[in-house]
C-alpha atoms as a PDB file:
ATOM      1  CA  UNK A   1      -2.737  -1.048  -6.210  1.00  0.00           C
ATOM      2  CA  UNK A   2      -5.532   0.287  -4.068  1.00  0.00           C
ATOM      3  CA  UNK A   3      -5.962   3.898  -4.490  1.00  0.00           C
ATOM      4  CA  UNK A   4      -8.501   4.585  -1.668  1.00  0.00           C
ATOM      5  CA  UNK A   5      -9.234   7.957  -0.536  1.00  0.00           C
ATOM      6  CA  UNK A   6      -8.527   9.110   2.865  1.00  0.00           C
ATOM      7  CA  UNK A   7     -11.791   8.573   4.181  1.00  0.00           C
ATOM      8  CA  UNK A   8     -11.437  10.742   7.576  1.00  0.00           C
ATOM      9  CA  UNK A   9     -10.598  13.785   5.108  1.00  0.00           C
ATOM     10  CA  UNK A  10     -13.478  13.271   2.727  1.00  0.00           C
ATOM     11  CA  UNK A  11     -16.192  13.115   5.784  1.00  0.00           C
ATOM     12  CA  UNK A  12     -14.448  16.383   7.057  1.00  0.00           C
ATOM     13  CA  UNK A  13     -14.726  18.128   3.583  1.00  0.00           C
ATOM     14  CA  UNK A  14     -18.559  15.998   2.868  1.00  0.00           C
ATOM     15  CA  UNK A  15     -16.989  14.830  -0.741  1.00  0.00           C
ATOM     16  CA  UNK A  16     -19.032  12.281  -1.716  1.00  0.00           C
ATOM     17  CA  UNK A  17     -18.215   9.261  -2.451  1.00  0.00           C
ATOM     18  CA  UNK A  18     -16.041   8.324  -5.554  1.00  0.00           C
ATOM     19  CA  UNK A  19     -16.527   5.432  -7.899  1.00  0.00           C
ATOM     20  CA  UNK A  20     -12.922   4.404  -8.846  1.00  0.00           C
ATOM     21  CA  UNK A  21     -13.072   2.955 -12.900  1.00  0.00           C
ATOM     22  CA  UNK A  22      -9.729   0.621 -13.545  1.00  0.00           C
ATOM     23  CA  UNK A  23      -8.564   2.929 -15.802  1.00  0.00           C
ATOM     24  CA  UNK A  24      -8.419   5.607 -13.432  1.00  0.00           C
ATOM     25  CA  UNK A  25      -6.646   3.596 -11.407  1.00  0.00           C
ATOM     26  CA  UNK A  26      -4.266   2.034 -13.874  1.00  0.00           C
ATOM     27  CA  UNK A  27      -3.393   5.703 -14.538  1.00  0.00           C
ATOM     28  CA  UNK A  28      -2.395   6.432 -11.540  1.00  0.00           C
ATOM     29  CA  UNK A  29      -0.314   3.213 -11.241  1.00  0.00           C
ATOM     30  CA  UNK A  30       1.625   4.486 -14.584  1.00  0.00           C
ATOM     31  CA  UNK A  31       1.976   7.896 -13.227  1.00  0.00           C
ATOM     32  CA  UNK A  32       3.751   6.581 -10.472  1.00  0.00           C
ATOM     33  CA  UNK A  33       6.029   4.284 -12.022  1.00  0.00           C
ATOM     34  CA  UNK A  34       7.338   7.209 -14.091  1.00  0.00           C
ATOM     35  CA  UNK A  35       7.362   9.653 -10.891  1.00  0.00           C
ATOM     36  CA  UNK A  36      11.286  10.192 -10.722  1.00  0.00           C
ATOM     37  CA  UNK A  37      10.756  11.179  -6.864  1.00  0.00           C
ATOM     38  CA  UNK A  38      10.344   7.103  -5.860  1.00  0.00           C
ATOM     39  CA  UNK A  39      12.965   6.201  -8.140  1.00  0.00           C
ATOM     40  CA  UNK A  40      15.585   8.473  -7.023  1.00  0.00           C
ATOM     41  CA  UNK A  41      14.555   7.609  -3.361  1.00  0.00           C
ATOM     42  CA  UNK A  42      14.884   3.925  -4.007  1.00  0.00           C
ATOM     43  CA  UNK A  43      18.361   4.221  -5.568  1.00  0.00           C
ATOM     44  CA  UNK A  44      19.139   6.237  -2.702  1.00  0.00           C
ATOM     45  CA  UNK A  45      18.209   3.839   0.169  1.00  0.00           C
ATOM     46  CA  UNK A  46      18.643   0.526  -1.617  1.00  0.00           C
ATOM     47  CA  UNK A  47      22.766   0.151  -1.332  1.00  0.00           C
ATOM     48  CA  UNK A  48      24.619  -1.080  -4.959  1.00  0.00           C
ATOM     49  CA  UNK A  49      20.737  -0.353  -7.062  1.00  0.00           C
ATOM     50  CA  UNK A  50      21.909   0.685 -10.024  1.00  0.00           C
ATOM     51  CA  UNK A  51      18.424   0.974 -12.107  1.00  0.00           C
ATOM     52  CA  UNK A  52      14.883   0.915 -11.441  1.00  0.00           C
ATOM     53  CA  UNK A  53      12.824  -0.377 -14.221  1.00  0.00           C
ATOM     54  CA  UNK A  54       8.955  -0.434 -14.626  1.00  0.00           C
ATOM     55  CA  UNK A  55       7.110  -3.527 -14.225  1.00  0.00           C
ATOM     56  CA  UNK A  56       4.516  -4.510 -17.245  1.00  0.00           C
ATOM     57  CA  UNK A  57       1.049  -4.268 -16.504  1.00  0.00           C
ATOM     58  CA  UNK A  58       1.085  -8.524 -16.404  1.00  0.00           C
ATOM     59  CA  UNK A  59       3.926  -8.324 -13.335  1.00  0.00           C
ATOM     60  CA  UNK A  60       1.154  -4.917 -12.111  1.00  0.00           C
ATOM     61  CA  UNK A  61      -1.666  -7.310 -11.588  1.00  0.00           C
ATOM     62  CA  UNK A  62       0.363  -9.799  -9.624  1.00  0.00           C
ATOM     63  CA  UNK A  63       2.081  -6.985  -7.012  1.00  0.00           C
ATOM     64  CA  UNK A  64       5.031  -5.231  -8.853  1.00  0.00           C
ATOM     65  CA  UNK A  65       5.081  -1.806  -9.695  1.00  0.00           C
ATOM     66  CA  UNK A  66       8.738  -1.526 -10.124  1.00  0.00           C
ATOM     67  CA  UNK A  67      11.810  -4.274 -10.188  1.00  0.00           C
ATOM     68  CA  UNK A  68      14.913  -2.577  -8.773  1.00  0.00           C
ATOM     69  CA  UNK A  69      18.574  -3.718 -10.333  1.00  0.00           C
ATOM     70  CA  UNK A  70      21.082  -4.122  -8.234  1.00  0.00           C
ATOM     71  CA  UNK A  71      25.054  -4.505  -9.115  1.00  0.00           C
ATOM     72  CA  UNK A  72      25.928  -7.569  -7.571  1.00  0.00           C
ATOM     73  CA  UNK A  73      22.874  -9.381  -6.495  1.00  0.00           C
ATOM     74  CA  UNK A  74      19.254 -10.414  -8.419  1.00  0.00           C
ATOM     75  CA  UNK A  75      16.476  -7.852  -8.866  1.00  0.00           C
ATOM     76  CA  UNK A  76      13.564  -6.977  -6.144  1.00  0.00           C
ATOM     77  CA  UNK A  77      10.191  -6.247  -6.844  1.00  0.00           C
ATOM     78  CA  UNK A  78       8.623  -3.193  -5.261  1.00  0.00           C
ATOM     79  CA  UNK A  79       5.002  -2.194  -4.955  1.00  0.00           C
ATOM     80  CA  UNK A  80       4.157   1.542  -4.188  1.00  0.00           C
ATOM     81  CA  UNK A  81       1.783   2.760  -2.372  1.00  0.00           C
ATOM     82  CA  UNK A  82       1.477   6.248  -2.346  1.00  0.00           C
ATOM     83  CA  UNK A  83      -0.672   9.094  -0.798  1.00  0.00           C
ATOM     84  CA  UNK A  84      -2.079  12.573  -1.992  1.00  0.00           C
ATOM     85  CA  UNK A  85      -2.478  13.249   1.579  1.00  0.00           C
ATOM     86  CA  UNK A  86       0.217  12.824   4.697  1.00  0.00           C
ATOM     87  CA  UNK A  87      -2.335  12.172   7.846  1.00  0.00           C
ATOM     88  CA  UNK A  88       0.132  13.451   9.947  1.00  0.00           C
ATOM     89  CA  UNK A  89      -0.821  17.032   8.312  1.00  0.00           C
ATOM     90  CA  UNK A  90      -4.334  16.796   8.888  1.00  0.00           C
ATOM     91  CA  UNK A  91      -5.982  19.114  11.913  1.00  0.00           C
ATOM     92  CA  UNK A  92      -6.115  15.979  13.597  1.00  0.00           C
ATOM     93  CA  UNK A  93      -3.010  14.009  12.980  1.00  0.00           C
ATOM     94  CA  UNK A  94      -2.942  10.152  12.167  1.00  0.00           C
ATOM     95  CA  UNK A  95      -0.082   7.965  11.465  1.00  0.00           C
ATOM     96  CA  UNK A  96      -1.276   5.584   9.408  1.00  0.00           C
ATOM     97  CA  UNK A  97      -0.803   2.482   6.967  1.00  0.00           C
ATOM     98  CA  UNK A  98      -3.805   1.746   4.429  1.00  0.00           C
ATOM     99  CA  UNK A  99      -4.372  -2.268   4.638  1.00  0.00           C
ATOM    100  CA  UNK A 100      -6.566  -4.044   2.554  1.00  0.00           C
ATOM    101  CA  UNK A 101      -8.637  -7.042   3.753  1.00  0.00           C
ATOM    102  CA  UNK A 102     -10.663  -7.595   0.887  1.00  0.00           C
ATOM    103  CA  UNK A 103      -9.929  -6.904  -2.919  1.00  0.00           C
ATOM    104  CA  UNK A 104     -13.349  -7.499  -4.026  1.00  0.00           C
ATOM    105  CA  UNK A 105     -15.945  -8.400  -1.212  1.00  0.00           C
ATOM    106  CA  UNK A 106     -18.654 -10.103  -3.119  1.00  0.00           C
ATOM    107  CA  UNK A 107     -16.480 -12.283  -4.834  1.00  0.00           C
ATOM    108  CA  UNK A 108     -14.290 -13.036  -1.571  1.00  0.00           C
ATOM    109  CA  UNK A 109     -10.941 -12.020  -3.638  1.00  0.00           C
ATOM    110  CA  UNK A 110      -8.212 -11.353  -0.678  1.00  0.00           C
ATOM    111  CA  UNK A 111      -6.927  -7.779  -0.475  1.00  0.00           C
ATOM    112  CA  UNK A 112      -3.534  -6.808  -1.539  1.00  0.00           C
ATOM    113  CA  UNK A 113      -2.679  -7.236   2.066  1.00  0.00           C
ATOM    114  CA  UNK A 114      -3.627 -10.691   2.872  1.00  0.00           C
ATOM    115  CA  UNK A 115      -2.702 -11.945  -0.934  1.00  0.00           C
ATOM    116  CA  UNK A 116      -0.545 -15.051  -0.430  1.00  0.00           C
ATOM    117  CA  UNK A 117       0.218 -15.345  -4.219  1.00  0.00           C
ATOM    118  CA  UNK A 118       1.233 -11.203  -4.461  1.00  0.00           C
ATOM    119  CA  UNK A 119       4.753 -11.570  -5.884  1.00  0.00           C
ATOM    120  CA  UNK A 120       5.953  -8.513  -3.776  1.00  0.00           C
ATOM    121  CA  UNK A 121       9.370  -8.633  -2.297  1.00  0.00           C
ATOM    122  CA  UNK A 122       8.838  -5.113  -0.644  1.00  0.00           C
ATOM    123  CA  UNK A 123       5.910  -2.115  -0.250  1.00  0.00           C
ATOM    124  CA  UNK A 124       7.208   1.313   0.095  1.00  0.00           C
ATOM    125  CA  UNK A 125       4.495   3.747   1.465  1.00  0.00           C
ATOM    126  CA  UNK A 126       4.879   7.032   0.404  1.00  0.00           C
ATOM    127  CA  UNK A 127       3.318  10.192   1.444  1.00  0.00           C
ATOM    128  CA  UNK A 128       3.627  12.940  -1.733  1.00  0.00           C
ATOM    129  CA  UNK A 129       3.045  16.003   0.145  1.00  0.00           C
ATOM    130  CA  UNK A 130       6.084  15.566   2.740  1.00  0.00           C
ATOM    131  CA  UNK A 131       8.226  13.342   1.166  1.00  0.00           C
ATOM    132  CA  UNK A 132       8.058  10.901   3.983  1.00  0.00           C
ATOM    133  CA  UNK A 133       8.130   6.941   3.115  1.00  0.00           C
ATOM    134  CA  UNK A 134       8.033   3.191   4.726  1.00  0.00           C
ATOM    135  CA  UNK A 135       9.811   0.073   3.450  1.00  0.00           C
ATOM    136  CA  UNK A 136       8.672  -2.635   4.588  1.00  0.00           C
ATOM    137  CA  UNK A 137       9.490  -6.239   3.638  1.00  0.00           C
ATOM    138  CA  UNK A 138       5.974  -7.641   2.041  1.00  0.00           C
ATOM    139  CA  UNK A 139       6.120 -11.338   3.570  1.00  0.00           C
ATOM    140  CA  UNK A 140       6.815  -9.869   7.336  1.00  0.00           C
ATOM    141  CA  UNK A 141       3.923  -7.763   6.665  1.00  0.00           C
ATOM    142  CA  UNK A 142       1.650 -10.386   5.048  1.00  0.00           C
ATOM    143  CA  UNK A 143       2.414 -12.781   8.171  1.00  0.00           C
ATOM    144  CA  UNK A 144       1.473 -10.238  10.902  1.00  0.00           C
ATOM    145  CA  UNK A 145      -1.725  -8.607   8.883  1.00  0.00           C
ATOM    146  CA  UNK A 146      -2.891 -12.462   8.533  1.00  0.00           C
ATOM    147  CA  UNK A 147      -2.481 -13.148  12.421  1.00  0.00           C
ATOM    148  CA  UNK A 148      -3.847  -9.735  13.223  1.00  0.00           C
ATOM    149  CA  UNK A 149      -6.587  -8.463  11.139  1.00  0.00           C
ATOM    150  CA  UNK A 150      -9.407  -9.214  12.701  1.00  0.00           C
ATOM    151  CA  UNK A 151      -8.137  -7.744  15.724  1.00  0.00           C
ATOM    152  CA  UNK A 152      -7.184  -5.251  14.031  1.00  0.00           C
ATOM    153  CA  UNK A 153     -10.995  -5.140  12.301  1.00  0.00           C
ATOM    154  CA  UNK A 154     -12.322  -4.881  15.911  1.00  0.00           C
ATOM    155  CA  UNK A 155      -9.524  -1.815  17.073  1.00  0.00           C
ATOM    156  CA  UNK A 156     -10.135   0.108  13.761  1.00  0.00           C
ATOM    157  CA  UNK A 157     -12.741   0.905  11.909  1.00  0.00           C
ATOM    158  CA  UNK A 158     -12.516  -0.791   8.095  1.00  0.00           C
ATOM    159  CA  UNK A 159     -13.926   1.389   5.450  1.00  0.00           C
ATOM    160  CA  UNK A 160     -15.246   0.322   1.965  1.00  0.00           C
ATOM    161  CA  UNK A 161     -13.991   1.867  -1.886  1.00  0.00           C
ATOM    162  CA  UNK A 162     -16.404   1.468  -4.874  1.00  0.00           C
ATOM    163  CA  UNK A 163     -14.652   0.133  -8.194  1.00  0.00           C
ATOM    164  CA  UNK A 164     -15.749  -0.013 -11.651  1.00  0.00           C
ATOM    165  CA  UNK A 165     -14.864  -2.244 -14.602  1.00  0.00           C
ATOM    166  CA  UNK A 166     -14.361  -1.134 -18.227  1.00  0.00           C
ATOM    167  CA  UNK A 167     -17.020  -3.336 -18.829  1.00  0.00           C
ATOM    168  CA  UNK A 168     -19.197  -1.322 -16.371  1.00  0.00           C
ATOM    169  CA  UNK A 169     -19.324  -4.118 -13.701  1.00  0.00           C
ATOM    170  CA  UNK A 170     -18.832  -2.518 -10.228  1.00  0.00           C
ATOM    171  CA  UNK A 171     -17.420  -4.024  -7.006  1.00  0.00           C
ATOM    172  CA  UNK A 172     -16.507  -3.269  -3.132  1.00  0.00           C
ATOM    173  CA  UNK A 173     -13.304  -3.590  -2.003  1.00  0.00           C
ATOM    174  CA  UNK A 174     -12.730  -3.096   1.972  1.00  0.00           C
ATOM    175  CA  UNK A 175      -9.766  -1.675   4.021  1.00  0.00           C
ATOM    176  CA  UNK A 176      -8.869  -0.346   6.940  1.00  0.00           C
ATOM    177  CA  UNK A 177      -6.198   2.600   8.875  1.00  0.00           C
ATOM    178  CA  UNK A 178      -3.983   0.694  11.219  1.00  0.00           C
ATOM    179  CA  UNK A 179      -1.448   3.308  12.868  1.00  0.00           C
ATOM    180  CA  UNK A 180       1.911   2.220  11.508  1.00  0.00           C
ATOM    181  CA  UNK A 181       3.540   2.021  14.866  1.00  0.00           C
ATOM    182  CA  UNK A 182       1.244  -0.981  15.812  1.00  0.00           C
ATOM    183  CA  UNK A 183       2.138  -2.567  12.869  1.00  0.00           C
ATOM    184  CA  UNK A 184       5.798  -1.936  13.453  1.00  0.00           C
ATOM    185  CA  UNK A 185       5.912  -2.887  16.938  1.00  0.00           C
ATOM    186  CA  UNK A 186       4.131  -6.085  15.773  1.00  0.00           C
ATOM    187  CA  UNK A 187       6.845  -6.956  13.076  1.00  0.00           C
ATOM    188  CA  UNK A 188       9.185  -6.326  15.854  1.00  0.00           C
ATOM    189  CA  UNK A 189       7.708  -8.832  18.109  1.00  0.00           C
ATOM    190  CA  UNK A 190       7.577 -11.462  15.817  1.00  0.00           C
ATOM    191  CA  UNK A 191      10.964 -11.015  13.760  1.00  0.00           C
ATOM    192  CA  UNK A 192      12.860  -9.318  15.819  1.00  0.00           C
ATOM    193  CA  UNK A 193      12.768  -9.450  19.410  1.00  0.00           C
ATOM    194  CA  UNK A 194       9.705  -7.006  21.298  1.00  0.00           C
ATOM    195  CA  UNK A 195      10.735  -3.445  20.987  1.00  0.00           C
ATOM    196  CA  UNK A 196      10.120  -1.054  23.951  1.00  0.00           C
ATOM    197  CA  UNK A 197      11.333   2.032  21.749  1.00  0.00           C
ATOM    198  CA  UNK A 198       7.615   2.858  20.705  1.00  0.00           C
END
């Protein structure tokens, strides 16, 4: 999971930069496998789930953050993405999804985004401070960020996130905001007729 700050708010604020370590991140990964809020909300929107059970930290590293049971049908894997801070709150509102390009620039290891081996049947955004959330279906969005990111690169601005190892080795991983009614409307094009609604 990439846990990137929202980089619009930090300039705004003049936090410097953070230095995320793995275990920081892994953490937060744990902490929100046991949030009950994204459980409940997955039971609640997924029709016949019957249980939502926590991925290991092996089925973690390859995309899965939770596999959701269902009654009659086999199990899905979910990866969450979640935000401390809802953009559409800010003084000057975005509506945005974070995408990542690159996982680990110097070593040209594909972002999350892009990762054609990510065993990810769906990513569901969610934004803590509203309660507001996306589903999308991970190999609709994997097909359309592949044909459109460097568009998209050109559009909107990508930003870079410092990581660090527990072995102290550090890295750069890159990203960037892409409003999520672009993406949408793209998804639309390709898989399901053009929308006009947006």
């Amino acid at each position: 999971m990439n846990f990137a700050e929202d980089f619009d708010d930090i300039q705004k604020k003049n936090i410097p930069e953070k230095v995320f370590s793995f275990k920081e991140q892994l953490g937060k990964s744990e902490g929100i496998a046991l949030n009950k809020d994204y459980k409940k909300l997955l039971l609640e929107i997924l029709p016949n789930s019957i249980d939502i059970v926590k991925a290991s930290l092996k089925e973690d590293k390859k995309g899965t953050d939770w596999w959701v049971k269902f009654r009659n049908k086999n199990q899905i894997s979910i990866d969450i993405k979640a935000r401390d801070i809802d953009p559409l709150k800010l003084r000057l509102p975005e509506d945005d999804l974070i995408l990542e390009i690159w996982s680990n620039i110097e070593r040209q290891i594909p972002g999350w985004t892009l990762d054609i081996n990510k065993r990810t049947d769906y990513i569901l955004w969610f934004w803590k401070p509203t309660g507001r959330f996306l589903l999308l279906s991970f190999p609709k969005l994997l097909y359309v960020f592949k044909e459109n990111w460097k568009k998209w690169k050109e559009m909107y601005t990508s930003r870079t996130n410092k990581s660090k190892g527990s072995d102290g080795t550090t890295w750069e991983s890159e990203y960037m905001k892409v409003p999520r009614k672009v993406v949408l409307k793209e998804i639309d094009r390709i898989f399901h007729g053009e929308s006009t609604s947006y």
